[in-house]
Each structure stands twice: as C-alpha cells, then as structure tokens.
C-alpha atoms as a PDB file:
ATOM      1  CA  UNK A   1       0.879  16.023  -2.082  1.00  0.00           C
ATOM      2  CA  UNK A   2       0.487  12.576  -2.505  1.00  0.00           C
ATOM      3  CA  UNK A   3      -0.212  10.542  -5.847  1.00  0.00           C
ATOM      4  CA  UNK A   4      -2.814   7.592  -5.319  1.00  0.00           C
ATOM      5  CA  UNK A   5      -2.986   4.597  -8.085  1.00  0.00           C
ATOM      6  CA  UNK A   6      -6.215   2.132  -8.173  1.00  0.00           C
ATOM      7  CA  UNK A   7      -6.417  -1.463  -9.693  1.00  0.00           C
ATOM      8  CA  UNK A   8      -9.880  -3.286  -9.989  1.00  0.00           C
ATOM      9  CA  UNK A   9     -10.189  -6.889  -8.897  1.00  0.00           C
ATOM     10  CA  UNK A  10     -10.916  -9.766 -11.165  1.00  0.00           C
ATOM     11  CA  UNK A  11     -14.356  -9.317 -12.155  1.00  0.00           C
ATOM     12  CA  UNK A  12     -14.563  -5.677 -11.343  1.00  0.00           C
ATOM     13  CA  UNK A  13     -14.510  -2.532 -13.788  1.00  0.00           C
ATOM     14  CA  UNK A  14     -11.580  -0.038 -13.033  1.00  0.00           C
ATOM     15  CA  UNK A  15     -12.244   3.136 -11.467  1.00  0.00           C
ATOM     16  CA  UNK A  16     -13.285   6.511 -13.239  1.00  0.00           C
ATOM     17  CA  UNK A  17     -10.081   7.247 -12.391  1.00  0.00           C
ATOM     18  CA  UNK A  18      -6.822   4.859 -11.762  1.00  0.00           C
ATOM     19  CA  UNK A  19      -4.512   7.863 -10.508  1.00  0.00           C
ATOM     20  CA  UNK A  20      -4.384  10.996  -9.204  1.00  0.00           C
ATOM     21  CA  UNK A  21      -3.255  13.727  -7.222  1.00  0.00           C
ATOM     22  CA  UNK A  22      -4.543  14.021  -3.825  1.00  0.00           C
ATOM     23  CA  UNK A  23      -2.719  17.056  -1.634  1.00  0.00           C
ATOM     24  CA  UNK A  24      -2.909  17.318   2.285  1.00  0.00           C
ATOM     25  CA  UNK A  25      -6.340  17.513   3.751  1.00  0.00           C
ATOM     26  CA  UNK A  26      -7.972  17.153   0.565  1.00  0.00           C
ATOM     27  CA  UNK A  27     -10.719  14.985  -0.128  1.00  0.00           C
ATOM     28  CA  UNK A  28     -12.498  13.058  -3.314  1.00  0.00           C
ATOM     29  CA  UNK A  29     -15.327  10.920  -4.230  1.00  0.00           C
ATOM     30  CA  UNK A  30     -14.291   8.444  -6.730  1.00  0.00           C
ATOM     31  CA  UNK A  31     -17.901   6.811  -8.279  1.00  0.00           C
ATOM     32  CA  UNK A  32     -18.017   2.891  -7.936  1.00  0.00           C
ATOM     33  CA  UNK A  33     -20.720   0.384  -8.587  1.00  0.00           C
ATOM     34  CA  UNK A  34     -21.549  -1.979  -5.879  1.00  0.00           C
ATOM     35  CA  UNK A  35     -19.864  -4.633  -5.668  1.00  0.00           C
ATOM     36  CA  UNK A  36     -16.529  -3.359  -6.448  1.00  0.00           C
ATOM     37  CA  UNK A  37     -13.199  -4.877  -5.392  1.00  0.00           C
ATOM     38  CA  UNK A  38      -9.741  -3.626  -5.636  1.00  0.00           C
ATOM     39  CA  UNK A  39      -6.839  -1.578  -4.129  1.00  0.00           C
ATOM     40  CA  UNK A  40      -5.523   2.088  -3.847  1.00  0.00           C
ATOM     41  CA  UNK A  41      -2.162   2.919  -2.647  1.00  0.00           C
ATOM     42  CA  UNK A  42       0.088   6.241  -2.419  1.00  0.00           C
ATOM     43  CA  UNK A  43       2.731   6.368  -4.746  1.00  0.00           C
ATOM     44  CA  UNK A  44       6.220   8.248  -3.550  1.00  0.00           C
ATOM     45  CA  UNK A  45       8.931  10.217  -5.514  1.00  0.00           C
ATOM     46  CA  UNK A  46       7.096  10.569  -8.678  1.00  0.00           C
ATOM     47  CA  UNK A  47       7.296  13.009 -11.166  1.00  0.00           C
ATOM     48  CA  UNK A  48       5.139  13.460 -14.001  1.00  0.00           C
ATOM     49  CA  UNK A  49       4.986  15.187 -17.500  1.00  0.00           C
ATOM     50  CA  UNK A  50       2.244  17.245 -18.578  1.00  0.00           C
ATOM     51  CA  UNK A  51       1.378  13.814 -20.455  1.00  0.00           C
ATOM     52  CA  UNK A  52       0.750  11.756 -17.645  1.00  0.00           C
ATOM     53  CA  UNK A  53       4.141   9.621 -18.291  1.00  0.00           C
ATOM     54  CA  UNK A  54       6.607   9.785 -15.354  1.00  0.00           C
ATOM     55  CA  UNK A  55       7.791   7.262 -12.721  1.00  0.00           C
ATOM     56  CA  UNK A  56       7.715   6.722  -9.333  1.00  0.00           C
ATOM     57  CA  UNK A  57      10.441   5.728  -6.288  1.00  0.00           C
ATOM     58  CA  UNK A  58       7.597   3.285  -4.722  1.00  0.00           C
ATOM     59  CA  UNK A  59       3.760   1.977  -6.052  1.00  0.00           C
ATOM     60  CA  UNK A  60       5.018   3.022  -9.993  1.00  0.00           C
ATOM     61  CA  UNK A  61       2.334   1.266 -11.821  1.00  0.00           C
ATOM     62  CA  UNK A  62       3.573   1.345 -15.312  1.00  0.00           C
ATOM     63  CA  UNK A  63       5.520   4.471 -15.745  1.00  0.00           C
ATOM     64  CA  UNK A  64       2.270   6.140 -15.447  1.00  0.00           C
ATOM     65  CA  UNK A  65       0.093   8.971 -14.072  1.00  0.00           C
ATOM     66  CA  UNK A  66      -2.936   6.802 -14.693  1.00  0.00           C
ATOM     67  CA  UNK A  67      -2.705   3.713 -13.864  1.00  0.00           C
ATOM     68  CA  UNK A  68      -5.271   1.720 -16.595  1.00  0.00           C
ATOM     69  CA  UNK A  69      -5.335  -1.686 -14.798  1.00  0.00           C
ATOM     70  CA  UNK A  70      -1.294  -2.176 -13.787  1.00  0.00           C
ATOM     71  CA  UNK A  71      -0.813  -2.701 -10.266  1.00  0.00           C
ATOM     72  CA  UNK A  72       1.703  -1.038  -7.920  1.00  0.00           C
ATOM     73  CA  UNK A  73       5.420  -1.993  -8.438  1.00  0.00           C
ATOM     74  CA  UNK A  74       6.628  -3.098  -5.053  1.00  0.00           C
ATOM     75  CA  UNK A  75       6.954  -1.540  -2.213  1.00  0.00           C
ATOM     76  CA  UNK A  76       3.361  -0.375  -1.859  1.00  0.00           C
ATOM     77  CA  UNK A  77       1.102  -0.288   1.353  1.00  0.00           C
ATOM     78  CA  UNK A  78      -2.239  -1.020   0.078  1.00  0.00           C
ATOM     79  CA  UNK A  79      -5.602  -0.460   1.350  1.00  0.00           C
ATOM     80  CA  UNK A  80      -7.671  -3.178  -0.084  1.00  0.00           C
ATOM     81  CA  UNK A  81     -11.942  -3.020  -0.123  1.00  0.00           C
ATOM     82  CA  UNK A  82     -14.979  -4.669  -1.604  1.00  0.00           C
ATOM     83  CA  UNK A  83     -17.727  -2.737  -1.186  1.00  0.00           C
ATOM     84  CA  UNK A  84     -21.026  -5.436  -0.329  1.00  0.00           C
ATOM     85  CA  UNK A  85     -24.474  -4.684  -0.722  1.00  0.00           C
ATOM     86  CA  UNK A  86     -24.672  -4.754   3.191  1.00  0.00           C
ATOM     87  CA  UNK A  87     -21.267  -4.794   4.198  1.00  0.00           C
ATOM     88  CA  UNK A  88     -17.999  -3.875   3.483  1.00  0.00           C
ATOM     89  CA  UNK A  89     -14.618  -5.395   3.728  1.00  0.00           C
ATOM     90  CA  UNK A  90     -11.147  -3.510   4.268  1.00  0.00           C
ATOM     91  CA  UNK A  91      -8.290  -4.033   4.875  1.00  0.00           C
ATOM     92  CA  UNK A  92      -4.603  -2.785   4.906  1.00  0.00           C
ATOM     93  CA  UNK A  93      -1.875  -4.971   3.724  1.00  0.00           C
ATOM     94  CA  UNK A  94       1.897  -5.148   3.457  1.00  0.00           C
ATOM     95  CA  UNK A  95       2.109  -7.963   1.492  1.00  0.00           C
ATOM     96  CA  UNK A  96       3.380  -6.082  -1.108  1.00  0.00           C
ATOM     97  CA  UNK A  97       5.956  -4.225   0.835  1.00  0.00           C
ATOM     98  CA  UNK A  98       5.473  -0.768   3.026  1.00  0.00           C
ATOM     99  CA  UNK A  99       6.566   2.725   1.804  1.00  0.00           C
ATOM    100  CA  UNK A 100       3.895   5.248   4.341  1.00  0.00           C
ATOM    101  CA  UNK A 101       1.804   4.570   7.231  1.00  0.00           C
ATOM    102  CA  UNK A 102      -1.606   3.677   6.355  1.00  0.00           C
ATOM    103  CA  UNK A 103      -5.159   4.343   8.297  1.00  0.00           C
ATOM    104  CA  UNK A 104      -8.295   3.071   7.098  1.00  0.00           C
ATOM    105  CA  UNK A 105     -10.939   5.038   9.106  1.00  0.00           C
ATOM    106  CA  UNK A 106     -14.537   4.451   7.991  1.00  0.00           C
ATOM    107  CA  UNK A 107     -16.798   7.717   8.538  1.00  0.00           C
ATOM    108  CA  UNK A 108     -20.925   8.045   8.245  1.00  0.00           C
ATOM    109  CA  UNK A 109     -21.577   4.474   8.791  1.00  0.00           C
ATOM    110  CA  UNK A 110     -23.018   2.767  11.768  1.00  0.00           C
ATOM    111  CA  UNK A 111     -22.212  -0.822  13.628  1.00  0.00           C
ATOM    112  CA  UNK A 112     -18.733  -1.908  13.940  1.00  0.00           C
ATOM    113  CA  UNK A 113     -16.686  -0.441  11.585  1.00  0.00           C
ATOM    114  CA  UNK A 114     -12.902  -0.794  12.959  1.00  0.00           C
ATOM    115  CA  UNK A 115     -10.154   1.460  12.182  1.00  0.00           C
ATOM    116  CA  UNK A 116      -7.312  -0.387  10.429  1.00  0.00           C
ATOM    117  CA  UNK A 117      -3.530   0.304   9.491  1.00  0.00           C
ATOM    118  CA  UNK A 118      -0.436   1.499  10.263  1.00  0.00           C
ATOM    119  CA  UNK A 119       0.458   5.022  12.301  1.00  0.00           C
ATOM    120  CA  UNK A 120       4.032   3.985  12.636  1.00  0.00           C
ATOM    121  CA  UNK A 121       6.879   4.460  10.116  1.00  0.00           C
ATOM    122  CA  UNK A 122       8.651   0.754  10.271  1.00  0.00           C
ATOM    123  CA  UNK A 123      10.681   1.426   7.452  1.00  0.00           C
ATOM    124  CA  UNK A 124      13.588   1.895  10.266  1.00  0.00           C
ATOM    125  CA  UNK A 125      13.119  -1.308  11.037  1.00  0.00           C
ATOM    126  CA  UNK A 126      13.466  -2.797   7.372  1.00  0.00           C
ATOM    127  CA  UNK A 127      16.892  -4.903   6.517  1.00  0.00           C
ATOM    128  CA  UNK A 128      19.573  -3.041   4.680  1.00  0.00           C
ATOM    129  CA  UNK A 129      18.628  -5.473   1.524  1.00  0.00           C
ATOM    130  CA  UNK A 130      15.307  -4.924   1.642  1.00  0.00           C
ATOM    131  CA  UNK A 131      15.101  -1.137   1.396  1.00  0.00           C
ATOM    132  CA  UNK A 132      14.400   1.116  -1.029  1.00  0.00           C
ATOM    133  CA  UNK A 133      16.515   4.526  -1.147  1.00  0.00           C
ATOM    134  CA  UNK A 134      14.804   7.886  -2.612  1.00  0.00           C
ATOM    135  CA  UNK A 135      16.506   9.332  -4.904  1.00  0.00           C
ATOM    136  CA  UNK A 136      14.367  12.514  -4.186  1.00  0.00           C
ATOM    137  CA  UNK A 137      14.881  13.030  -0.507  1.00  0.00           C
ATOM    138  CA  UNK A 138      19.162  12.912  -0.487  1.00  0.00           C
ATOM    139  CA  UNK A 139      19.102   9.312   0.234  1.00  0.00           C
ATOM    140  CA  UNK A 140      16.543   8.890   2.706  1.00  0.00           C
ATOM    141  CA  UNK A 141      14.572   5.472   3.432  1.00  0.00           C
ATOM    142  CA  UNK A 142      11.666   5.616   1.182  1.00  0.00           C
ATOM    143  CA  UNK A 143      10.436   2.041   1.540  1.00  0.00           C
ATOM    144  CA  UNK A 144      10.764  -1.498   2.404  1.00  0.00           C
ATOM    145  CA  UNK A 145      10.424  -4.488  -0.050  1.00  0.00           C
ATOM    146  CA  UNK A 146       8.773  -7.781   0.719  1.00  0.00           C
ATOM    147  CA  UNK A 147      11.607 -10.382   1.109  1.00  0.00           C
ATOM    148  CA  UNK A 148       9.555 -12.210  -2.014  1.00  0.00           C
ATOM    149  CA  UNK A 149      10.517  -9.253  -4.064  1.00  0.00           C
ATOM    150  CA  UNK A 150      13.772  -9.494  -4.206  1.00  0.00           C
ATOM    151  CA  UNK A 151      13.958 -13.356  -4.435  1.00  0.00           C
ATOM    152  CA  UNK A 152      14.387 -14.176  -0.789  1.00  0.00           C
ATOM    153  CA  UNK A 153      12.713 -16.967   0.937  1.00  0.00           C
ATOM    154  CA  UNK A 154       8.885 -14.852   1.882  1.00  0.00           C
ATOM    155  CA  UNK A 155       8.315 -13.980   5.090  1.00  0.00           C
ATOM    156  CA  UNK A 156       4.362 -14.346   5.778  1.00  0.00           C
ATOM    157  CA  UNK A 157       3.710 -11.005   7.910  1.00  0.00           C
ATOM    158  CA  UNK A 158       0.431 -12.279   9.139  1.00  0.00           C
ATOM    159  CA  UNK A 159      -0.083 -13.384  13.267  1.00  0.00           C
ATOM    160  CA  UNK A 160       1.514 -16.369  14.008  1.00  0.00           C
ATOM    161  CA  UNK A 161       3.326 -17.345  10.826  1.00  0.00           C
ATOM    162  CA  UNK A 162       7.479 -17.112  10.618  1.00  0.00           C
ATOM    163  CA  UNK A 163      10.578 -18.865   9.688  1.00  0.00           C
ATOM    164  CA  UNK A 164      11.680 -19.701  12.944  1.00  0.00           C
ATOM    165  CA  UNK A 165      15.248 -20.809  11.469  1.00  0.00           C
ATOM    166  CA  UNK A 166      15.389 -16.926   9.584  1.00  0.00           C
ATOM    167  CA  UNK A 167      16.495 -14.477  12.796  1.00  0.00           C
ATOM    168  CA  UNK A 168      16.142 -11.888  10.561  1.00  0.00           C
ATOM    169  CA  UNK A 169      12.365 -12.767   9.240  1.00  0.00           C
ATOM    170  CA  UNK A 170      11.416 -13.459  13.202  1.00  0.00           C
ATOM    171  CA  UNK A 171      12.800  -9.735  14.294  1.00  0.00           C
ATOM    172  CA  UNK A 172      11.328  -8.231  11.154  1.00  0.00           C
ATOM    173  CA  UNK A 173       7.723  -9.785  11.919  1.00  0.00           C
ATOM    174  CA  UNK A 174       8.206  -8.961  15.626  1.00  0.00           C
ATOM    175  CA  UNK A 175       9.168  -5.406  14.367  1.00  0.00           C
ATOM    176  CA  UNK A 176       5.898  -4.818  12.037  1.00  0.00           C
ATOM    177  CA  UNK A 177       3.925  -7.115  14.496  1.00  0.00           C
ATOM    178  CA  UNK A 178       4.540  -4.361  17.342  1.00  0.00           C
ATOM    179  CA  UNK A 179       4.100  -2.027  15.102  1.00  0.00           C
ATOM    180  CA  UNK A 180       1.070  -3.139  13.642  1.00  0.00           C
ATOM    181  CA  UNK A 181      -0.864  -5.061  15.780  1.00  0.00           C
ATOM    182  CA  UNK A 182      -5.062  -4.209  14.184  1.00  0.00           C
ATOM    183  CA  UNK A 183      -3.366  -5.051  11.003  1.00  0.00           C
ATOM    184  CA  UNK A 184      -1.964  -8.462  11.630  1.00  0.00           C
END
C-alpha cells in the first residue's frame, strides 16, 4: 500500500482528489482538465486517523491524508506532468530529495513516448547527514534529503552540473547519475 499526494501548478485547479490510497497493482483514474500541471508523489511511513489527520516519514504534506494544495515535505521523488492539448510533458525529479524508485511509463499513446525514472534504490548511496531514518521499519533507510534541505551548499543533480571542490556532492551525483541515467 502506498499513499500518493498531488499539488496543482500555478495556474492550475487541484485534483478531485490531493491524496489517497493506492495498494499494489491497483489502478485509478483521477479526472483532469487539459492543460493541467502539477506533481504526485508516494508518501512513506504514514499513518492516518479515520479523520484524514496523520503524518508521514517522507512526502508529509501538511499532516494530512488530503493534501488541499501543500506540497510534499522533503524527501519526495516526484513525477511531474502537464498534460498539452497535443502533447504531454513528464518528468521524474529528485530535486526534492528521493525516498522510492520511480517509473513513469506512458501506456495507449502513440509516437515517442519515453519511459522515465528510477528502478534503483540509491538511498544506499545517500550521506549519513542526508538520510532520513523510518521510524516504522526498525531503523531502516527510508529516504535521502536534498543537500538544500538541510542547509548545505545544493548539489544540482542534473548532467553535467557539480561542485567540483565538494568530493562528497561529485560521488553523490556520480552515484544517482549511474543510477539514473534517462532521468538526468
């Protein structure tokens, strides 16, 4: 089971829905108008009244099942769209920090529509001050902040870009670069 939280871009009406539930091999068709822009990510270690008020290890938006126009609370991999009238763009970022491997796969659509993400788990590869411990899973390495997060100089994980005087930015973008290389 896996809880999912939306957020609208500027100029675009939030979902039907800003978060849910969405178990293994289970599917859902979230209405949109054309033109819209935003992100969804999975949220990990939440828990959840019968309210809807809860909070979660990584992607908390708000302390809240729903998310109603907050955006997910570092670390978060985020799969980012705006739906065109002819095209669509995707993509899927770590800018704001990587808790699960991410896949964007487009299905029914014709002409050039690449597969995106991250199959890998690179939280292994995350330094000791960036990560994020569950407090769910005895311990375990739930995620992996981005270095701006926790008021480091950034590291710019995009192709090409580094600190080369940071050893530790260089070997974490060769680390995520390897690991991701259609994302970067």
């Amino acid at each position: 089971m896996r809880i999912l939280g939306t957020l609208a871009g500027s100029g675009t009406p939030q979902l039907v829905t800003t978060g849910f539930q969405l178990d293994s091999g289970q599917t859902i068709n979230i209405p949109n108008v054309p033109g819209w822009s935003g992100r969804i990510w999975a949220r990990t270690g939440c828990t959840f009244d019968a309210t809807g008020v809860g909070s979660c290890l990584t992607g908390d938006c708000g302390g809240r099942l729903e998310c109603n126009g907050n955006g997910a609370a570092p670390p978060a991999s985020l799969f980012e769209i705006t739906l065109g009238e002819e095209k669509d763009f995707y993509d899927v970022s770590i800018v704001d920090g990587y808790n699960l491997p991410l896949v964007a796969a487009p299905r029914g659509v014709g002409g050039g529509c690449n597969v995106t993400g991250c199959v890998a788990d690179i939280n292994m590869g995350c330094p000791r001050e960036l990560q994020v411990i569950g407090r769910q899973n005895a311990g375990a390495l739930s995620g992996a902040r981005a270095r701006a997060s926790v008021g480091a100089r950034p590291v710019l994980l995009q192709r090409g870009i580094r600190e080369p005087d940071d050893m530790q930015a260089v070997v974490l973008f060769r680390n995520v670069q390897e690991s991701l290389p259609e994302s970067l």
